[in-house]
PDB file of N, CA and C in Angstrom:
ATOM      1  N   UNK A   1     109.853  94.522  93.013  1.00  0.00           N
ATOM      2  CA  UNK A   1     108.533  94.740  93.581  1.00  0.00           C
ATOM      3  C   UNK A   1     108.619  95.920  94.547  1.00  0.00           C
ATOM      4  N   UNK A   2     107.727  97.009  94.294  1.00  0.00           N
ATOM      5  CA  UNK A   2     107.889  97.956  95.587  1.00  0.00           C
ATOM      6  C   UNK A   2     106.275  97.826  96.535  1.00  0.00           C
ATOM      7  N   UNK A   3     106.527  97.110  96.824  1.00  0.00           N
ATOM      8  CA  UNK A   3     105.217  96.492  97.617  1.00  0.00           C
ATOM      9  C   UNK A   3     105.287  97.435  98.678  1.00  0.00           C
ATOM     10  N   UNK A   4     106.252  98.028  99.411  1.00  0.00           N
ATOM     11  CA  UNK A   4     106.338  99.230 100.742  1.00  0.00           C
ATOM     12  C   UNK A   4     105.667 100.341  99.929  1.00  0.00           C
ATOM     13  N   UNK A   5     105.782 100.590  98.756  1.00  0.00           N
ATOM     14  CA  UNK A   5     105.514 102.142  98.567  1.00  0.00           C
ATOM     15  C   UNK A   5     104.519 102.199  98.137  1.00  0.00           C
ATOM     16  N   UNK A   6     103.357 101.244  97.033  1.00  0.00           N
ATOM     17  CA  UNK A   6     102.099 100.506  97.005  1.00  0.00           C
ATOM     18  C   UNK A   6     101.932 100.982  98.162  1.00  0.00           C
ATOM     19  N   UNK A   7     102.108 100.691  99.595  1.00  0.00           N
ATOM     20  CA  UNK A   7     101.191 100.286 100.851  1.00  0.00           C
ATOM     21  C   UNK A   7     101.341 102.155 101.267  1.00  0.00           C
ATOM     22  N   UNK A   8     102.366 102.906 101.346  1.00  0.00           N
ATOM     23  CA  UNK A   8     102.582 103.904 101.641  1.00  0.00           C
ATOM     24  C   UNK A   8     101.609 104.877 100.919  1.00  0.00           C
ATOM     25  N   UNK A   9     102.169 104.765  99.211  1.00  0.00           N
ATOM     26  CA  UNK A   9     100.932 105.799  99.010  1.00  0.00           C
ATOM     27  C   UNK A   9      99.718 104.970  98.573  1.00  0.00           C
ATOM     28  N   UNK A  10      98.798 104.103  98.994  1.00  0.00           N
ATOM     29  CA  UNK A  10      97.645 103.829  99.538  1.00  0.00           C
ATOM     30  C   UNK A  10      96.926 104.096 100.608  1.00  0.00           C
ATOM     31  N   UNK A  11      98.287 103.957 101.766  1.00  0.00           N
ATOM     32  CA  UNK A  11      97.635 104.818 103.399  1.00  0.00           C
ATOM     33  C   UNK A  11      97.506 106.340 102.781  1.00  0.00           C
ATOM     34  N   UNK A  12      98.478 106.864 102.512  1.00  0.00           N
ATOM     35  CA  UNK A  12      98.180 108.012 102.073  1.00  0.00           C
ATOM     36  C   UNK A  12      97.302 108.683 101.725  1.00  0.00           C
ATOM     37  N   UNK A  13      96.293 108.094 100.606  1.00  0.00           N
ATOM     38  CA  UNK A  13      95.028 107.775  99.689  1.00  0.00           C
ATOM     39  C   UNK A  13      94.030 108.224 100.560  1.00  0.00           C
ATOM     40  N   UNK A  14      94.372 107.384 101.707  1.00  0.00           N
ATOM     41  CA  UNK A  14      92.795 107.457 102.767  1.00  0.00           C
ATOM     42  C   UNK A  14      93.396 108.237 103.916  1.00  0.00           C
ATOM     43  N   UNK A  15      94.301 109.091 103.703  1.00  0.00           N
ATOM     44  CA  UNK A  15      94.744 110.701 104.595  1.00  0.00           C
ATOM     45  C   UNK A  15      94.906 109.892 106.008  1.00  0.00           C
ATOM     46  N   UNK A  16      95.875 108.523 106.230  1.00  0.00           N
ATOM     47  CA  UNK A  16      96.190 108.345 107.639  1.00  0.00           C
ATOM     48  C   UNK A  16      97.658 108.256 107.608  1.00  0.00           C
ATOM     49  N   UNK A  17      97.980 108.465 109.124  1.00  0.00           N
ATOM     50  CA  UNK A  17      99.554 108.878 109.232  1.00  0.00           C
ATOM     51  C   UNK A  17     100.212 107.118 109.443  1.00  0.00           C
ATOM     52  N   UNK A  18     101.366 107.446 109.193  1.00  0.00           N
ATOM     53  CA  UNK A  18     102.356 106.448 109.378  1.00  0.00           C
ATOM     54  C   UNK A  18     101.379 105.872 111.067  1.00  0.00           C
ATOM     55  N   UNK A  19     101.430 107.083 111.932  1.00  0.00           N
ATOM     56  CA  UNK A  19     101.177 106.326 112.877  1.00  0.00           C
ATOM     57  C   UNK A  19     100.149 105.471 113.456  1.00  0.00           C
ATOM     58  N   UNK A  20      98.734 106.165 112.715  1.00  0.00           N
ATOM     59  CA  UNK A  20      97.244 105.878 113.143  1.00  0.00           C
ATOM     60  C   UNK A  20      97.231 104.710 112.045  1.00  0.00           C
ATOM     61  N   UNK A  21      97.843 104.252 111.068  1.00  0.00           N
ATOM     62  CA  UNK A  21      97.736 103.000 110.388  1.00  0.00           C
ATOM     63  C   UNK A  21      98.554 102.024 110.496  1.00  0.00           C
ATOM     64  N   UNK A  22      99.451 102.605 111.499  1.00  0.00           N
ATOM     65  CA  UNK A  22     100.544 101.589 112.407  1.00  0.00           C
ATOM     66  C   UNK A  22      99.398 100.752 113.173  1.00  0.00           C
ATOM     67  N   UNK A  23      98.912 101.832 113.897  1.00  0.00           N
ATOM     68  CA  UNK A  23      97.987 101.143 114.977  1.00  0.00           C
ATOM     69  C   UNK A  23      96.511 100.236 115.160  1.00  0.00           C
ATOM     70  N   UNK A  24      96.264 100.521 113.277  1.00  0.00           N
ATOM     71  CA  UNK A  24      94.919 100.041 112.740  1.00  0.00           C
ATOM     72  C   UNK A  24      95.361  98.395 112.350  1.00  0.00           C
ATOM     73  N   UNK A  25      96.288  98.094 112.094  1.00  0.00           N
ATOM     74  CA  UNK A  25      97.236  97.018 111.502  1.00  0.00           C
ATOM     75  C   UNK A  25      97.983  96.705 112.555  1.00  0.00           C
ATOM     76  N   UNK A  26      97.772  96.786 114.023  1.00  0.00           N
ATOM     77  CA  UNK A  26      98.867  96.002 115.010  1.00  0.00           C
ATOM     78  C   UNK A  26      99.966  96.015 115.013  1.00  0.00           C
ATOM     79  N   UNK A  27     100.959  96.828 114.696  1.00  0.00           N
ATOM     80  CA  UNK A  27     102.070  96.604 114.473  1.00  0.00           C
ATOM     81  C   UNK A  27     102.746  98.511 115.068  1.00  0.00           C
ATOM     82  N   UNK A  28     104.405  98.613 115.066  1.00  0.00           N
ATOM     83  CA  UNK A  28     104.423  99.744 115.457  1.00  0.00           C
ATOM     84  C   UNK A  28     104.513 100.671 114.759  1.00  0.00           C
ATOM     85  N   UNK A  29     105.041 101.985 114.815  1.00  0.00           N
ATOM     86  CA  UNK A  29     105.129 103.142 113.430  1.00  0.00           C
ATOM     87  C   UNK A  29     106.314 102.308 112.744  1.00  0.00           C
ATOM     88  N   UNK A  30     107.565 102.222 113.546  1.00  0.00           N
ATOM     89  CA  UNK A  30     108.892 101.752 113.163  1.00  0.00           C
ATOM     90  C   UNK A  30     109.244 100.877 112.524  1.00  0.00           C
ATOM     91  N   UNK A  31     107.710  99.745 112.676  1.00  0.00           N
ATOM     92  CA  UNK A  31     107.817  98.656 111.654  1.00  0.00           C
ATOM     93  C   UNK A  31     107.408  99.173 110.214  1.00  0.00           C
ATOM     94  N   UNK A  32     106.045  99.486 110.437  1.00  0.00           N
ATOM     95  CA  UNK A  32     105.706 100.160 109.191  1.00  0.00           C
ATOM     96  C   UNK A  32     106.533 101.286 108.656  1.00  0.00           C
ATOM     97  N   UNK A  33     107.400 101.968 109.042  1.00  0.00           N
ATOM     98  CA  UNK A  33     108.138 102.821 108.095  1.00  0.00           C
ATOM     99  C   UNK A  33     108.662 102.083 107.369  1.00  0.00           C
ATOM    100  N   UNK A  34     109.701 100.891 108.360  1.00  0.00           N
ATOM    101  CA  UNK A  34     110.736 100.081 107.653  1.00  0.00           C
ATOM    102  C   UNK A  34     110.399  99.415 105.783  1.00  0.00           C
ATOM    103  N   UNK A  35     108.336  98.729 106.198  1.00  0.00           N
ATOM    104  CA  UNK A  35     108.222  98.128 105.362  1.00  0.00           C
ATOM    105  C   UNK A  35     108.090  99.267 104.496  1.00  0.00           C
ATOM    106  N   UNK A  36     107.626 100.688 104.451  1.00  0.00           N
ATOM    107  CA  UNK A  36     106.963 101.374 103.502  1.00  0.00           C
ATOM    108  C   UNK A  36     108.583 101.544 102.743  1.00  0.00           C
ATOM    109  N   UNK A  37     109.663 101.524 103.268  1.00  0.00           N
ATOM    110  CA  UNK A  37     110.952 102.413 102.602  1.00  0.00           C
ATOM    111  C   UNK A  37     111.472 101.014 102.231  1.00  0.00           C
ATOM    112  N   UNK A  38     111.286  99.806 101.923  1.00  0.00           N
ATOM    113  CA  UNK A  38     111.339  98.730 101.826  1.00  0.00           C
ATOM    114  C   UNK A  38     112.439  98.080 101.944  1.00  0.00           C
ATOM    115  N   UNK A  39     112.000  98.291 103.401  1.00  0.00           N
ATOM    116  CA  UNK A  39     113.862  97.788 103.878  1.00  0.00           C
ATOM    117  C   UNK A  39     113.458  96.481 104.742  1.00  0.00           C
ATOM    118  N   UNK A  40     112.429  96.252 105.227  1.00  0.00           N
ATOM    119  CA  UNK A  40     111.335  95.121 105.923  1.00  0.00           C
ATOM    120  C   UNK A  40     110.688  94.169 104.722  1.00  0.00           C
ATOM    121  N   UNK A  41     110.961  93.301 104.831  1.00  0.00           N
ATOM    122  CA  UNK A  41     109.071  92.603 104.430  1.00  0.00           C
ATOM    123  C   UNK A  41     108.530  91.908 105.018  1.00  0.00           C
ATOM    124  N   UNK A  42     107.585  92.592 105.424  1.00  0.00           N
ATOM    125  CA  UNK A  42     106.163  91.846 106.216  1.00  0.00           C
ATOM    126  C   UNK A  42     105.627  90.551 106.003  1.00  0.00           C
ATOM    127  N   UNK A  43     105.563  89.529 106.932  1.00  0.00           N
ATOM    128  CA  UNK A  43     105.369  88.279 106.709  1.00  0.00           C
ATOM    129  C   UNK A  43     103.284  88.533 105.622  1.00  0.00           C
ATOM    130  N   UNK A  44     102.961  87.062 105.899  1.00  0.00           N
ATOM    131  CA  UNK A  44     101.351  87.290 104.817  1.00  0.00           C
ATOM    132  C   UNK A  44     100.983  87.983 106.151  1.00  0.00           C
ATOM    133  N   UNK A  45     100.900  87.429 107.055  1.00  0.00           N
ATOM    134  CA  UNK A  45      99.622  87.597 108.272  1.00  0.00           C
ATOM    135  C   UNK A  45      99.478  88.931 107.886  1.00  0.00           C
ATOM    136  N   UNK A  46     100.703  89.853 108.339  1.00  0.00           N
ATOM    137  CA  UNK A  46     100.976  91.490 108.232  1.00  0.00           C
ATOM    138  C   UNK A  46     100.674  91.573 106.922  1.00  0.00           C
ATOM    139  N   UNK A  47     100.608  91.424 106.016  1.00  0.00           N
ATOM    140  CA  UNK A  47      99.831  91.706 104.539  1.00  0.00           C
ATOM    141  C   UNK A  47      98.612  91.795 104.476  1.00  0.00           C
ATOM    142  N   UNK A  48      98.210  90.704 104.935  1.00  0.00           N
ATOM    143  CA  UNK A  48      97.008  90.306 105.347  1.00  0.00           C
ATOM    144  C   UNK A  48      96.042  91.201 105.873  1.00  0.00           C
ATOM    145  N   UNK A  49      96.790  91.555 107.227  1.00  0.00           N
ATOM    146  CA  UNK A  49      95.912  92.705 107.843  1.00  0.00           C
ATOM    147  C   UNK A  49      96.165  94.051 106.951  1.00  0.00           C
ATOM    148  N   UNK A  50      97.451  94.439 106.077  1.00  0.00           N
ATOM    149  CA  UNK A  50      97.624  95.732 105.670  1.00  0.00           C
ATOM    150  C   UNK A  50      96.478  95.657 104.572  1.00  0.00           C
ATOM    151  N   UNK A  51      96.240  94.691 104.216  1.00  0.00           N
ATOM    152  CA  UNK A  51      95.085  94.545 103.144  1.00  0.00           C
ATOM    153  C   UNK A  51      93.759  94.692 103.524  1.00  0.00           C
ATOM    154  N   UNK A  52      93.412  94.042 104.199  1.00  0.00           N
ATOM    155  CA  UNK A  52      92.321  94.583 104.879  1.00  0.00           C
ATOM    156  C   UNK A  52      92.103  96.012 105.510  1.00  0.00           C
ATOM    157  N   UNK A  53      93.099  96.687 105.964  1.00  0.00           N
ATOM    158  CA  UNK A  53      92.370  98.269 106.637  1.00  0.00           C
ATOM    159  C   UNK A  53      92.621  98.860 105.294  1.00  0.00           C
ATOM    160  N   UNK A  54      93.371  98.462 104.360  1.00  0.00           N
ATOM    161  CA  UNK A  54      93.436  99.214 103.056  1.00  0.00           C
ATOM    162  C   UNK A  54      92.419  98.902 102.333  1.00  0.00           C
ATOM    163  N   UNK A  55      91.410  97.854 102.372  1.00  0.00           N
ATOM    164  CA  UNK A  55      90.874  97.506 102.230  1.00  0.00           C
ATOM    165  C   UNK A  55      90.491  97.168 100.112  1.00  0.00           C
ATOM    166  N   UNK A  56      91.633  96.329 100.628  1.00  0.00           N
ATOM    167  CA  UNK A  56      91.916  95.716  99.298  1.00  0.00           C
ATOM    168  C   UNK A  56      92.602  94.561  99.070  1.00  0.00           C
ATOM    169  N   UNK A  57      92.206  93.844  98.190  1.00  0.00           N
ATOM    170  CA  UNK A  57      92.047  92.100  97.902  1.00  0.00           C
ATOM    171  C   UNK A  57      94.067  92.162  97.850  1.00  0.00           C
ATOM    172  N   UNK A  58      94.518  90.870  98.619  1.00  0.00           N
ATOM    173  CA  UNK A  58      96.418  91.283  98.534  1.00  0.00           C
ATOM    174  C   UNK A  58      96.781  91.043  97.392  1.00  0.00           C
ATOM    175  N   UNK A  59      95.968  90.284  96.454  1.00  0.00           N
ATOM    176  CA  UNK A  59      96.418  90.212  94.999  1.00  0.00           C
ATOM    177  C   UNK A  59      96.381  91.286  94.358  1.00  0.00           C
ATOM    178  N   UNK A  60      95.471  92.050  94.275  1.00  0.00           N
ATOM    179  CA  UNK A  60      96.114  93.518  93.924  1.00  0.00           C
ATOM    180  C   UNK A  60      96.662  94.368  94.461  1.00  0.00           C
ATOM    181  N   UNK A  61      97.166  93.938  96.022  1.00  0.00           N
ATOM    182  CA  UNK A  61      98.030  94.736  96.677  1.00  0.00           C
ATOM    183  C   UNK A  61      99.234  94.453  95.978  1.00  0.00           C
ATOM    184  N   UNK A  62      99.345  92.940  95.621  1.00  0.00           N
ATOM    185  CA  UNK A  62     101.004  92.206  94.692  1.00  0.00           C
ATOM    186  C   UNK A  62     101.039  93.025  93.575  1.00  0.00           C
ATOM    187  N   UNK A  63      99.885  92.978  92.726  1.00  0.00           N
ATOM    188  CA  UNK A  63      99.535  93.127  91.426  1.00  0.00           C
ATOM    189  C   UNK A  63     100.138  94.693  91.259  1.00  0.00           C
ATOM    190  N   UNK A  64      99.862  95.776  92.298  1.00  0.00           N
ATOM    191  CA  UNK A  64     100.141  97.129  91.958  1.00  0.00           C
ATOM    192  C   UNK A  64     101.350  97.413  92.237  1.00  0.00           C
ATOM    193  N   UNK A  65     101.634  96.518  92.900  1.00  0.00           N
ATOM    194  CA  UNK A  65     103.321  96.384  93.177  1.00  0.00           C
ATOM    195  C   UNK A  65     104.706  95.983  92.118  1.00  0.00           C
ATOM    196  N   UNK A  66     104.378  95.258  91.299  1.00  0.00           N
ATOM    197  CA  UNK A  66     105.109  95.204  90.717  1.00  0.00           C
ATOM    198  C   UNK A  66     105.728  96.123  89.654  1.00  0.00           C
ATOM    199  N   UNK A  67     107.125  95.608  88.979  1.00  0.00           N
ATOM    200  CA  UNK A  67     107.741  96.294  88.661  1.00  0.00           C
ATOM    201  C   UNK A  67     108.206  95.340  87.127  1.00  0.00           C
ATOM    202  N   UNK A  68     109.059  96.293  86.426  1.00  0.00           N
ATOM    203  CA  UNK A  68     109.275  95.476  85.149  1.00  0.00           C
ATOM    204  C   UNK A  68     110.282  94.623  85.457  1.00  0.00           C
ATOM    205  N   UNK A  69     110.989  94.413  86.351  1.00  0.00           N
ATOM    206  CA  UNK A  69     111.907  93.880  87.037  1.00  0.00           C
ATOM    207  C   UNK A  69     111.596  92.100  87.351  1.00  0.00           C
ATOM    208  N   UNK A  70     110.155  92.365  87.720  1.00  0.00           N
ATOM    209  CA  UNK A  70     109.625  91.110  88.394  1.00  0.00           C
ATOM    210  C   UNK A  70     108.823  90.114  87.341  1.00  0.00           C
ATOM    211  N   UNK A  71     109.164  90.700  86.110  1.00  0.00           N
ATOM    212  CA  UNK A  71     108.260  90.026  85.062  1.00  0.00           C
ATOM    213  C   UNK A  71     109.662  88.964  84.200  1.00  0.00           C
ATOM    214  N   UNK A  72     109.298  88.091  83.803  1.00  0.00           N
ATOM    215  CA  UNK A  72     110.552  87.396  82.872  1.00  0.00           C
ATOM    216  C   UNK A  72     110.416  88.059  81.904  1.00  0.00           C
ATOM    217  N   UNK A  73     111.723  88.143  81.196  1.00  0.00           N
ATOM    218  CA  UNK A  73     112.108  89.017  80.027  1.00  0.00           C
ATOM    219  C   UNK A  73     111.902  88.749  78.654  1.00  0.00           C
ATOM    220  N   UNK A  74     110.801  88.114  78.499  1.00  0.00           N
ATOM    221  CA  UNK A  74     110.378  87.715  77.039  1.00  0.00           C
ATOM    222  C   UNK A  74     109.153  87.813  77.457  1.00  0.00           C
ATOM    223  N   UNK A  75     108.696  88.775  79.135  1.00  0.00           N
ATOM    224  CA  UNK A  75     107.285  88.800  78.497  1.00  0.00           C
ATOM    225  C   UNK A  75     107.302  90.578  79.345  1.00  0.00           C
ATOM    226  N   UNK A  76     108.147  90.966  79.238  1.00  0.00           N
ATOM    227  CA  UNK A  76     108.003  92.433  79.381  1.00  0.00           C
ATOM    228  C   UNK A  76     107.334  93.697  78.502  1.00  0.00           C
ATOM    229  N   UNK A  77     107.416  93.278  77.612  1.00  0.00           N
ATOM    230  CA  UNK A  77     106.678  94.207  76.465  1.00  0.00           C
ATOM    231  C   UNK A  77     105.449  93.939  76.947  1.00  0.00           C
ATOM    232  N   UNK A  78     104.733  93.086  77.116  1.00  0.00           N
ATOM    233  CA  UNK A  78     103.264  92.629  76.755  1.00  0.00           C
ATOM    234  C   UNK A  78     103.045  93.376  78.030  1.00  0.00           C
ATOM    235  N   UNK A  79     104.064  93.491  79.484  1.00  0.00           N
ATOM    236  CA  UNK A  79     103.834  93.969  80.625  1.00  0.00           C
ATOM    237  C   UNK A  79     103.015  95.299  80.405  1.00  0.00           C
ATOM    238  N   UNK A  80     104.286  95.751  79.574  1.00  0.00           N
ATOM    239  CA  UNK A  80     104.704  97.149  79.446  1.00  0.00           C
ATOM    240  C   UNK A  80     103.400  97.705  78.489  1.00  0.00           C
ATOM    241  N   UNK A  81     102.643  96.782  78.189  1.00  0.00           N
ATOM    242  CA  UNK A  81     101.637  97.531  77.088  1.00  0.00           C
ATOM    243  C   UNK A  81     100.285  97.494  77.945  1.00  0.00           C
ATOM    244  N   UNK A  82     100.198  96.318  78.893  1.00  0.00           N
ATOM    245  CA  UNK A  82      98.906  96.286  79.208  1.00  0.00           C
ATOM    246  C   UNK A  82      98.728  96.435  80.630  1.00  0.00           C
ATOM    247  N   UNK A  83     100.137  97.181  81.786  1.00  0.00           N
ATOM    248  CA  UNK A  83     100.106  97.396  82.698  1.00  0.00           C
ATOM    249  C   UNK A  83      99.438  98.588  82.979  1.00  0.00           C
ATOM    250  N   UNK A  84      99.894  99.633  82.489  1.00  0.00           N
ATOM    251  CA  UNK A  84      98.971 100.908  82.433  1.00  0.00           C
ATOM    252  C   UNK A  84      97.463 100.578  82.732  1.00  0.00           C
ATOM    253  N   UNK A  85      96.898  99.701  81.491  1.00  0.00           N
ATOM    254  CA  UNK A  85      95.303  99.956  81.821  1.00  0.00           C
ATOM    255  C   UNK A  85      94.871  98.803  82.185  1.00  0.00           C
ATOM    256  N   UNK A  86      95.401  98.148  82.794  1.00  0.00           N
ATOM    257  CA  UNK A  86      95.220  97.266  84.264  1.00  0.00           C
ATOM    258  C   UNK A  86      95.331  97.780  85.288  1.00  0.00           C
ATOM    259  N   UNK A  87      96.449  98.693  85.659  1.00  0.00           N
ATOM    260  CA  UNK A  87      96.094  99.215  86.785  1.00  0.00           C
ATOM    261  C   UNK A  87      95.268 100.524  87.080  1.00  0.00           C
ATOM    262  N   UNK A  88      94.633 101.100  85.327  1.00  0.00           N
ATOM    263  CA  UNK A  88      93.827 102.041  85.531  1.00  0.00           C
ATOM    264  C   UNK A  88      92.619 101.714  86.202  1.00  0.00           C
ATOM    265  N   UNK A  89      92.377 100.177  85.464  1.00  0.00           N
ATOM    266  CA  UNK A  89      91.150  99.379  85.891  1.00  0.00           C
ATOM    267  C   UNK A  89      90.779  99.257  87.480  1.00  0.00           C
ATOM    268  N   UNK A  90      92.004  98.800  88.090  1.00  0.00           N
ATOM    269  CA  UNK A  90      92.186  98.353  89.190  1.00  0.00           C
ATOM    270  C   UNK A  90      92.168  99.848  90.350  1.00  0.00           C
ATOM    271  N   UNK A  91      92.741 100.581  89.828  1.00  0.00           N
ATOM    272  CA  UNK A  91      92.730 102.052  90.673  1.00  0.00           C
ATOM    273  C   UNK A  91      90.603 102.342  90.871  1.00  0.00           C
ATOM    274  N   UNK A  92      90.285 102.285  89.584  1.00  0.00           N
ATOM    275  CA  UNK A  92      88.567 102.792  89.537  1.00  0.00           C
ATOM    276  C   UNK A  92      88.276 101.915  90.581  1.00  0.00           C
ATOM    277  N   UNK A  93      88.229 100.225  90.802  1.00  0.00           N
ATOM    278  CA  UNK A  93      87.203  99.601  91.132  1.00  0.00           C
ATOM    279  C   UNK A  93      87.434  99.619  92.834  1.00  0.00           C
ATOM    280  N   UNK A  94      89.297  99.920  93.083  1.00  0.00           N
ATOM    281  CA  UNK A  94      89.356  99.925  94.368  1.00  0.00           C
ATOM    282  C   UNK A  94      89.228 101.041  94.883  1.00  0.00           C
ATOM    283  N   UNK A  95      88.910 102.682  94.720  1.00  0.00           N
ATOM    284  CA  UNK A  95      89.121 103.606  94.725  1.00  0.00           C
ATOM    285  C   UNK A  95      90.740 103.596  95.218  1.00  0.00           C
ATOM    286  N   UNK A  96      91.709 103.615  94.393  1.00  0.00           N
ATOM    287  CA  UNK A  96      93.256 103.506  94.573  1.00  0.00           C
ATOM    288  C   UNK A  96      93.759 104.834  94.290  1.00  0.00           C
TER     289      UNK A  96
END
């Protein structure tokens, strides 16, 4: 799951710095680097709020996060075919 880099280039998306979305989300720059380079993981609460100023539902914060890694291996193909335009879907409706 790269759930840090999801959250990284999403702040990104909406042109705020490591630091001014440190501070929109309560937390410090140092935490949020940690989680973006995904060396942290943020309990829900901190999801919670990263979801909200990102302003997006955390199930598709999970959902854009994943990786082929995180799927069981007899259902990776089906991943692999219908991840693309799921998350094309999901990019339009959230502006992602």
């Amino acid at each position: 799951m790269d759930l840090g880099i999801v959250i990284k280039n999403m702040r990104k998306q909406r042109k705020l710095t490591q630091s001014e979305f440190a501070s929109l989300c309560g937390i410090t720059q140092t935490y949020l680097s940690q989680i973006e380079g995904n060396h942290k993981e943020p309990n829900l609460s901190i999801l919670k709020t990263i979801s909200e100023k990102l302003n997006i539902p955390l199930p598709i914060l999970f959902f854009q996060s994943l990786t082929e890694e995180d799927i069981q291996p007899n259902k990776r193909k089906a991943f692999e075919i219908i991840s693309p335009s799921v998350k094309s879907l999901v990019n339009e409706f959230f502006s992602i």
